[in-house]
Protein backbone atom coordinates (compact mmCIF):
# COMPACT_ATOMS: atom_id res chain seq x y z
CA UNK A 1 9.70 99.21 79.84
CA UNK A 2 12.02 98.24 77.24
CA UNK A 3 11.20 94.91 75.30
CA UNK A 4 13.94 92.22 74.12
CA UNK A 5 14.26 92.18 70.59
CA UNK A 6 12.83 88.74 69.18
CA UNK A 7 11.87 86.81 66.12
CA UNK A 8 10.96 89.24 62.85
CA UNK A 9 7.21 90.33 63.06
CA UNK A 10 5.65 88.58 59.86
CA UNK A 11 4.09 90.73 57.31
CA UNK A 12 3.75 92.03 54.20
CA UNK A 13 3.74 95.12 51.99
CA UNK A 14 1.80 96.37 49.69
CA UNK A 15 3.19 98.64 46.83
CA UNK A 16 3.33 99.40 43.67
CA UNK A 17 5.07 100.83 40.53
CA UNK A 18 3.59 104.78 41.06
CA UNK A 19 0.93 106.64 43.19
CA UNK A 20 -2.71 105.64 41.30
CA UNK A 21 -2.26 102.19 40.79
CA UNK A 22 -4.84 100.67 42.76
CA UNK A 23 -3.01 99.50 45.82
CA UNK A 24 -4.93 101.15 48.10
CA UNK A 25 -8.39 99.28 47.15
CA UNK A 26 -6.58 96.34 46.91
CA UNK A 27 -5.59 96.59 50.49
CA UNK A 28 -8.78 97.49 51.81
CA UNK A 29 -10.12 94.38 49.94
CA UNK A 30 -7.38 91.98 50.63
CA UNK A 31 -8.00 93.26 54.57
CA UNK A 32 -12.10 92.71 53.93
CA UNK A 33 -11.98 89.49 52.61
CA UNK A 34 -8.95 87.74 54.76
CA UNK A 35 -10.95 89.01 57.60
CA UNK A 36 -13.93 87.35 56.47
CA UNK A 37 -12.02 84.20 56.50
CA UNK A 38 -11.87 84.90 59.67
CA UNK A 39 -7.90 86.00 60.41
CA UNK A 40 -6.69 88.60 62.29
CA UNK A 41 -4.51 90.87 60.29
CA UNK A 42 -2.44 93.81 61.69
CA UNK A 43 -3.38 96.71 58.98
CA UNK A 44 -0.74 99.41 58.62
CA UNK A 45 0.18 102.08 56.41
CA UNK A 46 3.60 103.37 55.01
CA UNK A 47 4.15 107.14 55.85
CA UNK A 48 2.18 110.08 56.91
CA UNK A 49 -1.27 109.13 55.73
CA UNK A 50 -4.34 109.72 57.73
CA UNK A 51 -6.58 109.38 55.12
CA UNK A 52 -6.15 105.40 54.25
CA UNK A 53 -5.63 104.27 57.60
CA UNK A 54 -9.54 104.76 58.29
CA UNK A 55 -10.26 103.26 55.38
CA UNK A 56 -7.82 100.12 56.72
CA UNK A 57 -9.15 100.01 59.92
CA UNK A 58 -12.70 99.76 58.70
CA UNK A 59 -11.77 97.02 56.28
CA UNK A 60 -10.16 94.77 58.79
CA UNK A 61 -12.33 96.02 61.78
CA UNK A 62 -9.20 96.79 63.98
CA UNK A 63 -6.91 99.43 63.89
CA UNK A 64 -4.10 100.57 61.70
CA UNK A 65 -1.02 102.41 62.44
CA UNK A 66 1.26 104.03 60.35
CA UNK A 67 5.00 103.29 60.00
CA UNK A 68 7.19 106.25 58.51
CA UNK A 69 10.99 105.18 57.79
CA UNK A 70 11.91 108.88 57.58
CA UNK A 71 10.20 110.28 61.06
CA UNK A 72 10.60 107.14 62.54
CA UNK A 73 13.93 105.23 64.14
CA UNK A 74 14.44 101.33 63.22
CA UNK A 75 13.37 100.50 66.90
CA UNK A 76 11.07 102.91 66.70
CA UNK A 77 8.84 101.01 63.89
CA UNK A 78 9.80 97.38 65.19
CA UNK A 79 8.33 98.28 68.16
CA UNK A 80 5.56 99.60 66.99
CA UNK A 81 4.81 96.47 64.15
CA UNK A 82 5.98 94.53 67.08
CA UNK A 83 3.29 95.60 69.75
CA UNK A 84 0.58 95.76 66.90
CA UNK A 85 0.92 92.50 66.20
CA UNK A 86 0.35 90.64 69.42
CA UNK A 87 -2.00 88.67 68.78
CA UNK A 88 -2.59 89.16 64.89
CA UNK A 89 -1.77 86.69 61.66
CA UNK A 90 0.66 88.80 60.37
CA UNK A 91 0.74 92.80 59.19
CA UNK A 92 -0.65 93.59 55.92
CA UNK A 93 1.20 97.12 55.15
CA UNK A 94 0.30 99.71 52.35
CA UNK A 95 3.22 101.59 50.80
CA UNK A 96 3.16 104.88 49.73
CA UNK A 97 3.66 106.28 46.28
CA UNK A 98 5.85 104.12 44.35
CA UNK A 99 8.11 101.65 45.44
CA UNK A 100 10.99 103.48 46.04
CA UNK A 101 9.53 106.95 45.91
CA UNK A 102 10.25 108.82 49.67
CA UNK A 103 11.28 111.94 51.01
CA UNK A 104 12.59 114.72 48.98
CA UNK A 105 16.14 113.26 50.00
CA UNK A 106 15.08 109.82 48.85
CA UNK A 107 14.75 108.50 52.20
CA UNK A 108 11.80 106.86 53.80
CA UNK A 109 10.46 104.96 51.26
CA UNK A 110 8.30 101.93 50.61
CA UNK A 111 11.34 99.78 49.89
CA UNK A 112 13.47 101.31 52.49
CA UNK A 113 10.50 99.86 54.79
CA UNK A 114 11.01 96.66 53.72
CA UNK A 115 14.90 96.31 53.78
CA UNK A 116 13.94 97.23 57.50
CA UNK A 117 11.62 94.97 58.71
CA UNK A 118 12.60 92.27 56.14
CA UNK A 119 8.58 92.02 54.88
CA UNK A 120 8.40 91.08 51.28
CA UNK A 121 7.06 92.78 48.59
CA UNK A 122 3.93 92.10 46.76
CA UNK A 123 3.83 94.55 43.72
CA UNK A 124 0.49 95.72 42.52
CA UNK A 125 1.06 96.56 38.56
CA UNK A 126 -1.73 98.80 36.98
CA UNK A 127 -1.66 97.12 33.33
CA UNK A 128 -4.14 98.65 31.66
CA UNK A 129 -2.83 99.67 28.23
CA UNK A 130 -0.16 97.22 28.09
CA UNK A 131 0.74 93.13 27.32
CA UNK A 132 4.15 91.85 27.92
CA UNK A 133 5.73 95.14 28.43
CA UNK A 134 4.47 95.13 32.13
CA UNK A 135 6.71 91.96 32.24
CA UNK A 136 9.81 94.31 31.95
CA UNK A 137 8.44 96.45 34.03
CA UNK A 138 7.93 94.42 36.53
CA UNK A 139 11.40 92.84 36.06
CA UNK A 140 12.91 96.05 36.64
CA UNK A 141 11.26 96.91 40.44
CA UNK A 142 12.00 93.32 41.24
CA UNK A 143 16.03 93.56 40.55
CA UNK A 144 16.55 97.22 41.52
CA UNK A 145 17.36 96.96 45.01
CA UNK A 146 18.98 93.79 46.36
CA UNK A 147 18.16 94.41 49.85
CA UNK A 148 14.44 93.95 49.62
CA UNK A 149 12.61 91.01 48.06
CA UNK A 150 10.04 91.47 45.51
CA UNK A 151 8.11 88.07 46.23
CA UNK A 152 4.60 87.92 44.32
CA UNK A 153 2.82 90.19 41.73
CA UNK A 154 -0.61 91.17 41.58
CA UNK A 155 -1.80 92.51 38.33
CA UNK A 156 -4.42 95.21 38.64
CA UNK A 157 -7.07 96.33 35.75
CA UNK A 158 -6.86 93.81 33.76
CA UNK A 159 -8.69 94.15 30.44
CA UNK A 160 -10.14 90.46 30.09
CA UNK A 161 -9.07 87.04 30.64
CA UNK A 162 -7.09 87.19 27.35
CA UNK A 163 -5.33 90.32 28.48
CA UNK A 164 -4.04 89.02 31.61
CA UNK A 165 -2.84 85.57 30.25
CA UNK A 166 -0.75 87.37 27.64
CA UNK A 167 1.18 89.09 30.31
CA UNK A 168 1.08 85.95 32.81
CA UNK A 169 3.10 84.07 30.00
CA UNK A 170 5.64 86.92 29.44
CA UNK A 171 6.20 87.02 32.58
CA UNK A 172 6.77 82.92 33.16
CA UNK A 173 8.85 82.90 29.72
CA UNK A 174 11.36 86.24 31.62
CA UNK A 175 10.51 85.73 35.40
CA UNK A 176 10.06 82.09 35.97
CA UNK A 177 10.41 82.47 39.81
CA UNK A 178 7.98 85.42 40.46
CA UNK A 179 4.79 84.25 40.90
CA UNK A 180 1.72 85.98 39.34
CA UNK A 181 -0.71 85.30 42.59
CA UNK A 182 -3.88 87.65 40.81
CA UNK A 183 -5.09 89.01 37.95
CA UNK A 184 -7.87 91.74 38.96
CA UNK A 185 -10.31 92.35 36.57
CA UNK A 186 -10.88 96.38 35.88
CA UNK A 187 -14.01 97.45 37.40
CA UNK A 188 -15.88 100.56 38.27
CA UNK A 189 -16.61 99.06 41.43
CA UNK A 190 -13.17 99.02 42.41
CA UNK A 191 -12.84 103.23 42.93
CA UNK A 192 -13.92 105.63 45.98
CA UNK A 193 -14.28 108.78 45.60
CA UNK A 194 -11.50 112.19 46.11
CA UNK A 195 -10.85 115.15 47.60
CA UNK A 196 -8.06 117.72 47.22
CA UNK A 197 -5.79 116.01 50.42
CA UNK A 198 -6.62 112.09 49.06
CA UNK A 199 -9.93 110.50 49.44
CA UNK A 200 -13.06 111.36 51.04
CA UNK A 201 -12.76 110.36 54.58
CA UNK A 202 -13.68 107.05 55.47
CA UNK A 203 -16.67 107.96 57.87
CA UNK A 204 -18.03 110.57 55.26
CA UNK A 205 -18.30 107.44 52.58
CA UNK A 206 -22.35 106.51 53.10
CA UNK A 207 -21.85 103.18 51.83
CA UNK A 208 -18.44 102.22 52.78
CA UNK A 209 -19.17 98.47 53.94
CA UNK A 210 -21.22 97.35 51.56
CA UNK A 211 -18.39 98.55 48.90
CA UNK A 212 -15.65 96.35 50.97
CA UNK A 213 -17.65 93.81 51.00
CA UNK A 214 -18.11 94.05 46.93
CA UNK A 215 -14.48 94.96 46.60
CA UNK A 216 -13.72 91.78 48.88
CA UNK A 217 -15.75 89.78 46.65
CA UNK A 218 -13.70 90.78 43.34
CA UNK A 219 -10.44 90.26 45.33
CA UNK A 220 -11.24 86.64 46.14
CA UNK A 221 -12.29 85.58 43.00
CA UNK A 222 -9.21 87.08 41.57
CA UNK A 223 -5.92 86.45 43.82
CA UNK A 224 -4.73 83.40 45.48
CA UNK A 225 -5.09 84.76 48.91
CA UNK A 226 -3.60 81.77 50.29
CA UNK A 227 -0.63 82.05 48.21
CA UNK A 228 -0.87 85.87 49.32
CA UNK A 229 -0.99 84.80 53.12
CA UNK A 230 1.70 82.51 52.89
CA UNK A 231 4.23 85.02 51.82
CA UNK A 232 4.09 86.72 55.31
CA UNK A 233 6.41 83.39 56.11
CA UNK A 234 9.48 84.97 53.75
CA UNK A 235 9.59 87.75 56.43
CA UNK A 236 13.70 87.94 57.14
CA UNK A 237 15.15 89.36 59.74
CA UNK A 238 16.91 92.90 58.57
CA UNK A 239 20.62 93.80 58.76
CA UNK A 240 21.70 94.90 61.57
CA UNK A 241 22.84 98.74 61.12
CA UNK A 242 25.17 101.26 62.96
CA UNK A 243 22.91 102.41 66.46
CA UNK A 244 20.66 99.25 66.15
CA UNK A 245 21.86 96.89 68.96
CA UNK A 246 19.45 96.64 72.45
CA UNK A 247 16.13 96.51 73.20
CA UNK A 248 13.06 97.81 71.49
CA UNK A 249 11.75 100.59 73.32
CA UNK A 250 7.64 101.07 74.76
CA UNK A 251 8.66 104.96 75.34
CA UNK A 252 5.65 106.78 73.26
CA UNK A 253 7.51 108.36 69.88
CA UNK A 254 6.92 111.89 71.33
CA UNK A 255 6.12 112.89 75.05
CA UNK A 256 2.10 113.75 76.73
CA UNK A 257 0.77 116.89 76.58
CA UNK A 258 -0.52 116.49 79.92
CA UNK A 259 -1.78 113.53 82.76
CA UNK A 260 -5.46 114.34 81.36
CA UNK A 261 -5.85 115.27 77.66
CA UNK A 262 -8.79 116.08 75.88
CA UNK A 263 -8.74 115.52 71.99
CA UNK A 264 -10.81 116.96 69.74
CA UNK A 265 -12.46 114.20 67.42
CA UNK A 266 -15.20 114.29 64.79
CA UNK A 267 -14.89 115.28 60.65
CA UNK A 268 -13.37 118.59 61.33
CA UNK A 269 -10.49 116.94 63.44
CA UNK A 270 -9.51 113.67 62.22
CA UNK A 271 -6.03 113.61 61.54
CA UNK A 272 -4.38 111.81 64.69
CA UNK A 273 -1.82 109.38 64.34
CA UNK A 274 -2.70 105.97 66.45
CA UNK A 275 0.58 105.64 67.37
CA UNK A 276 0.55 109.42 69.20
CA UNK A 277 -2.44 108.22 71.59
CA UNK A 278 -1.22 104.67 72.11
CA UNK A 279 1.85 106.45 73.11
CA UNK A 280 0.84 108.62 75.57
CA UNK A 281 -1.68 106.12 76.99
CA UNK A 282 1.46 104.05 77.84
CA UNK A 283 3.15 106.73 79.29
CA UNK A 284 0.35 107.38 81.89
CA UNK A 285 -2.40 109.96 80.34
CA UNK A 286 -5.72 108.89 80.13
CA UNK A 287 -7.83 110.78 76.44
CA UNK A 288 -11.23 111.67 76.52
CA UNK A 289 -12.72 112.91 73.46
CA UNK A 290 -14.99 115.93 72.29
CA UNK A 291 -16.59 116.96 69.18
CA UNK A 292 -16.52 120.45 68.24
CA UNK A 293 -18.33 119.52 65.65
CA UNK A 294 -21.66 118.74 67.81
CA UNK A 295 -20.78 121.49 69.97
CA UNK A 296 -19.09 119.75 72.59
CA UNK A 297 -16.64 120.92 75.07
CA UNK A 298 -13.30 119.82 75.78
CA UNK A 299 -13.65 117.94 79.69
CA UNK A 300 -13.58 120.33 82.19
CA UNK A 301 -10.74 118.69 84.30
CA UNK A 302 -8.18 118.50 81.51
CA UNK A 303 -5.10 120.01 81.72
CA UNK A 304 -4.32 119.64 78.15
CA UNK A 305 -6.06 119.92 75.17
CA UNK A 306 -5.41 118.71 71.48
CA UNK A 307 -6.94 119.81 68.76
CA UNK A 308 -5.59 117.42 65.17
CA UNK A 309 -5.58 118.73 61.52
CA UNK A 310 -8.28 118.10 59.20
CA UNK A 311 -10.96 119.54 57.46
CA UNK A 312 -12.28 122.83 59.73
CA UNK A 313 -12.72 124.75 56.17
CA UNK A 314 -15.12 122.18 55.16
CA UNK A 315 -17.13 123.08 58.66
CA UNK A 316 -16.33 126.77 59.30
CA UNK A 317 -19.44 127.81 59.51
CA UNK A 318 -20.47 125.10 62.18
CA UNK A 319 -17.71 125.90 63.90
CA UNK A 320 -18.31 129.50 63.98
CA UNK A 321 -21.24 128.93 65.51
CA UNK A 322 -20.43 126.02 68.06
CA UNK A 323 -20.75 128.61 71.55
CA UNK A 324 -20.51 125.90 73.78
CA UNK A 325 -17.21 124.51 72.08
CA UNK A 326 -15.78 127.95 72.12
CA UNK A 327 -16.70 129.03 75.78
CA UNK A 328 -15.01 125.37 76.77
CA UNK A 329 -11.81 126.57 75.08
CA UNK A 330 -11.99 129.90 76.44
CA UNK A 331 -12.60 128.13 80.22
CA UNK A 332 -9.98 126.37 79.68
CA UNK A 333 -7.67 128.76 78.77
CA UNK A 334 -8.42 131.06 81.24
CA UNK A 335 -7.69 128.22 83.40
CA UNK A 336 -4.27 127.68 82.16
CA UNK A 337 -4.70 124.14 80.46
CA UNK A 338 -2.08 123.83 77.71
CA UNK A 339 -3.89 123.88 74.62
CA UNK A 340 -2.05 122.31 71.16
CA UNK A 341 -3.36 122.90 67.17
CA UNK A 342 -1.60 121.00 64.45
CA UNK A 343 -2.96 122.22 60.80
CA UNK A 344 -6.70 122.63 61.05
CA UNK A 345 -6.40 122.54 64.68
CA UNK A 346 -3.75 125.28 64.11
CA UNK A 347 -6.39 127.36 61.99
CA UNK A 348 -9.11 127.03 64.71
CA UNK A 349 -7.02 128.33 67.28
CA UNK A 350 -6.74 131.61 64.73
CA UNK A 351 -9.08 134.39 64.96
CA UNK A 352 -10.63 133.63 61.71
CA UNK A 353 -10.92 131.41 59.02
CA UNK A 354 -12.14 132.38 54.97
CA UNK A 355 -13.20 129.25 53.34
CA UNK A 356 -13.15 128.42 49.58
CA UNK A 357 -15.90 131.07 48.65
CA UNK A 358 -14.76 133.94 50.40
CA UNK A 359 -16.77 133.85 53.43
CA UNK A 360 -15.08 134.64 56.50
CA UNK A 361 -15.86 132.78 59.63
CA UNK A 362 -14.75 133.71 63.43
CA UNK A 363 -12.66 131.11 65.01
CA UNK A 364 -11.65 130.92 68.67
CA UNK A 365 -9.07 133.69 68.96
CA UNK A 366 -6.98 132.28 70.62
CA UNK A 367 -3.58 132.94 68.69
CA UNK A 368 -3.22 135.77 66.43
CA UNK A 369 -3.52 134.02 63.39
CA UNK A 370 -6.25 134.21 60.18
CA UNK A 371 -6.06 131.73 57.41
CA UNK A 372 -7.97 131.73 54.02
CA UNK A 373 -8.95 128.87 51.29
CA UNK A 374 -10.12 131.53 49.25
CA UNK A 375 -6.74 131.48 47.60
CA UNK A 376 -5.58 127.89 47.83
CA UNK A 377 -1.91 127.28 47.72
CA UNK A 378 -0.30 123.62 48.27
CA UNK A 379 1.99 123.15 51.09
CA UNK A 380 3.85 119.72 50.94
CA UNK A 381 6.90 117.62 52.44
CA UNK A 382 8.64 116.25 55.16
CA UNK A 383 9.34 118.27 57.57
CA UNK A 384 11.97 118.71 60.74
CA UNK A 385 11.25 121.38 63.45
CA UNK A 386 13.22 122.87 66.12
CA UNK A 387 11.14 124.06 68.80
CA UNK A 388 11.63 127.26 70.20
CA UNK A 389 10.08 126.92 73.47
CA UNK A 390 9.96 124.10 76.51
CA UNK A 391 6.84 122.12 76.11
CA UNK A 392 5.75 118.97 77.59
CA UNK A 393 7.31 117.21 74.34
CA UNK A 394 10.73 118.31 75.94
CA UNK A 395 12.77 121.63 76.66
CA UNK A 396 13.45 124.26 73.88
CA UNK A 397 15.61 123.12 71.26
CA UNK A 398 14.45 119.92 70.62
CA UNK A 399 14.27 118.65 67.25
CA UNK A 400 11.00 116.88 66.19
CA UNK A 401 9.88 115.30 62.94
CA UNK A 402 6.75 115.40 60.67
CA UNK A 403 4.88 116.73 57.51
CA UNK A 404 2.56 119.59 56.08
CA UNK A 405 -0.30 119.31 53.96
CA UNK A 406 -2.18 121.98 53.45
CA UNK A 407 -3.63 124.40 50.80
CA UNK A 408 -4.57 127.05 53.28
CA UNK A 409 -2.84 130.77 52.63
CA UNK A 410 -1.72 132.55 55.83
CA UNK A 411 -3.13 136.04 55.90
CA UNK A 412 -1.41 137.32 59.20
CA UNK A 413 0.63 135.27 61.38
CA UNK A 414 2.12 137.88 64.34
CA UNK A 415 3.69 136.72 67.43
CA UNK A 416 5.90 134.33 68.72
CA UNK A 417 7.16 131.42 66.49
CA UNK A 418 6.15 127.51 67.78
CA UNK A 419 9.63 126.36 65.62
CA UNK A 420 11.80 126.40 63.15
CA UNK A 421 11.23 124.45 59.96
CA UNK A 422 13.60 122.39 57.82
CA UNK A 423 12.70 121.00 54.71
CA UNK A 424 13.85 116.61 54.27
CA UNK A 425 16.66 118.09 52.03
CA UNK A 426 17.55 120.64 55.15
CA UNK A 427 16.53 123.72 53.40
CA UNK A 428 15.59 126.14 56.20
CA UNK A 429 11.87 127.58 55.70
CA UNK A 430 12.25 130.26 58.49
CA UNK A 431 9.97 130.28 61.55
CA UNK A 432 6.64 128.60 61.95
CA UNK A 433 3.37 128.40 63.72
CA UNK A 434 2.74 130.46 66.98
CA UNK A 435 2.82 130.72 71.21
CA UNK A 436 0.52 132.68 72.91
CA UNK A 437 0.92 131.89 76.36
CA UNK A 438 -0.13 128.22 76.82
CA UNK A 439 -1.62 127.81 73.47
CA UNK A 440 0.68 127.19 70.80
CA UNK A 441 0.88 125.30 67.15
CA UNK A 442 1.38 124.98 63.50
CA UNK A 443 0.85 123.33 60.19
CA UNK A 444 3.18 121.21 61.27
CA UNK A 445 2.00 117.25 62.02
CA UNK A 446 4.28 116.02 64.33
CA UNK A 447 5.26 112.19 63.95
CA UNK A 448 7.89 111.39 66.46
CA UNK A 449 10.87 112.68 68.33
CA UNK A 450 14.14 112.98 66.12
């Protein structure tokens, strides 16, 4: 049902000057330690991230969703901030990259995420190696775009109480209205460890809590978190835009696979956007889950089965030898169940996989496709795909859009194409994925309907 547009949702956003600043840790222990205090924050993350969102909702002990101003229509995300805030404080919102860093066509930024839902900005400045320079630094994010408000500053990795005062006082002598709200001190407990798509997943961290709680200590020592909580209040209502007028909208952002859908869930297959099974939950559906990775089957009366990116290299070899996953799959594609892979989904479906030392493991075979990590080879961006084929998302021709991230290298790849890619700049990257009956997918991570 549609739902009347009201007052703004309150919130805030997190960003920062470039990618490696620290905002994400700051986040997680700004969520920890507000959430100690006992509030209820909405946690959400700025673009097609799967990797900090786990780390968000473990911090506030909720959920987080993520909120793409590229993929996504206006209504789309105030519906979506809207119906995850029921209940909450306000929504604390990481941004992605640097401030005004987006798609290849410049679109879908941090900032462009703010002009729409009217959140202010506070800007988390990495200052190691400099004094009053970050002033100007700082002066320049906060003027560039007019449309978005730049409200508070938190200064990140700073050297020593000397260090931060000298750049608190060039920035009251040049920016006399921005407040300064925390000066965090640079710390080797503030860091979590990597991996080649972002950071080790949040439920293969062995000590995650106890670091939030550490990290949460830092954070309150350091920032004025009621200062930081108060800012949620400056939320403005956006300008109104060309397409914008009438209710926000409760349809899901891209239509069921089926009335019963069984999702794979575990390590291997951890990449699923919130907002995808909230979605189709709405719309009807009822999700089970299944982990391939303890060699579970999918349920035996779905008629639909989804299988979400993530790290199946990392696990080939358990996969390989997972029979009573594979015979479930094979049931239930004798049976007729539509089956969907995105990414590592997309690579189990293939008849093999060769991980990153050259062994080859068998897959399910169920779409002629073999991938390898042997040679790794980044595939990134924002992505728009035409579908070639009807599909519960909607009839053939329909435009959907997404992302790929992957390093994998496509060894064979015969059959019929899922799609048609586009790149965010609309550079055509021929066809993609593959349909093999009722099983079909791609690299592709779909995000919403265009």
């Amino acid at each position: 049902m549609p739902r009347e547009k009201a007052d703004p949702v309150p919130g805030i956003l997190i960003a920062a000057p470039s990618s490696n600043s620290g905002k994400t840790v700051i986040t997680l222990a700004l969520l920890r330690a507000l959430t100690r205090q006992g509030r209820k924050i909405a946690a959400a993350k700025t673009g097609p991230d799967y990797i900090d969102p786990a780390f968000q909702a473990a911090a506030c002990r909720g959920t987080c969703i993520n909120l793409d101003p590229w993929a996504m229509g206006r209504n789309q995300i105030a519906s979506l901030a809207a119906g995850h805030a029921t209940g909450k404080s306000f929504v604390m919102c990481e941004g992605v990259m640097g401030l005004f860093d987006g798609a290849a066509n410049g679109e879908g930024s941090t900032a462009d995420l703010a002009a729409q839902t009217g959140w202010p900005v506070v800007l988390v400045v990495d200052v190691k190696g400099q004094s009053a320079s970050a002033a100007a630094l700082i002066s320049g994010f906060a003027n560039f775009r007019k449309d978005i408000n730049v409200a508070a500053v938190i200064l990140n990795r700073v050297g020593s109480p000397r260090h931060g005062k000298m750049i608190i006082d060039a920035c009251a002598r040049h920016l006399p209205d921005l407040p300064i709200i925390g000066a965090v001190r640079r710390s080797d407990e503030l860091t979590l460890p990597e991996r080649h798509l972002g950071l080790v997943q949040a439920g293969e961290h062995p000590k995650l809590d106890a670091f939030l709680e550490r990290a949460a200590d830092i954070i309150a020592e350091d920032v004025d978190l009621d200062a930081l909580t108060g800012l949620a209040e400056q939320t403005k209502p956006s300008d109104p835009q060309d397409g914008d007028a009438g209710n926000l909208d409760d349809a899901p952002l891209i239509a069921p696979l089926g009335q019963r859908i069984a999702v794979a869930r575990d390590q291997a297959f951890a990449f699923c956007y919130p907002h995808i099974l909230d979605g189709w939950r709405r719309a009807g559906a009822s999700v089970t889950f299944f982990s391939p990775l303890a060699n579970e089957a999918p349920d035996p009366e779905c008629d639909a089965i989804y299988l979400p990116g993530g790290y199946p290299e990392l696990h080939a070899s358990t996969l390989a030898a997972a029979d009573i996953f594979k015979a479930g799959m094979h049931e239930a594609a004798a049976r007729d169940v539509l089956i969907y892979g995105e990414c590592g989904g997309y690579m189990t479906l293939g008849t093999d996989l060769t991980d990153a030392d050259g062994t080859t493991h068998q897959m399910l075979g169920l779409l002629p496709l073999s991938t390898s990590f042997a040679t790794r080879r980044l595939h990134l961006g924002y992505r728009e795909a035409k579908i070639g084929i009807p599909t519960p998302f909607g009839p053939a021709g329909m435009t959907v859009r997404g992302h790929e991230f992957h390093y994998a290298t496509t060894l064979s790849e015969d059959g019929i194409p899922f799609c048609r890619m586009r790149t965010a700049l609309g550079g055509d990257l021929g066809p993609a994925g593959l349909v093999q009956g009722r099983v079909f997918g791609s690299f592709f991570h779909v995000i919403a309907q265009s």
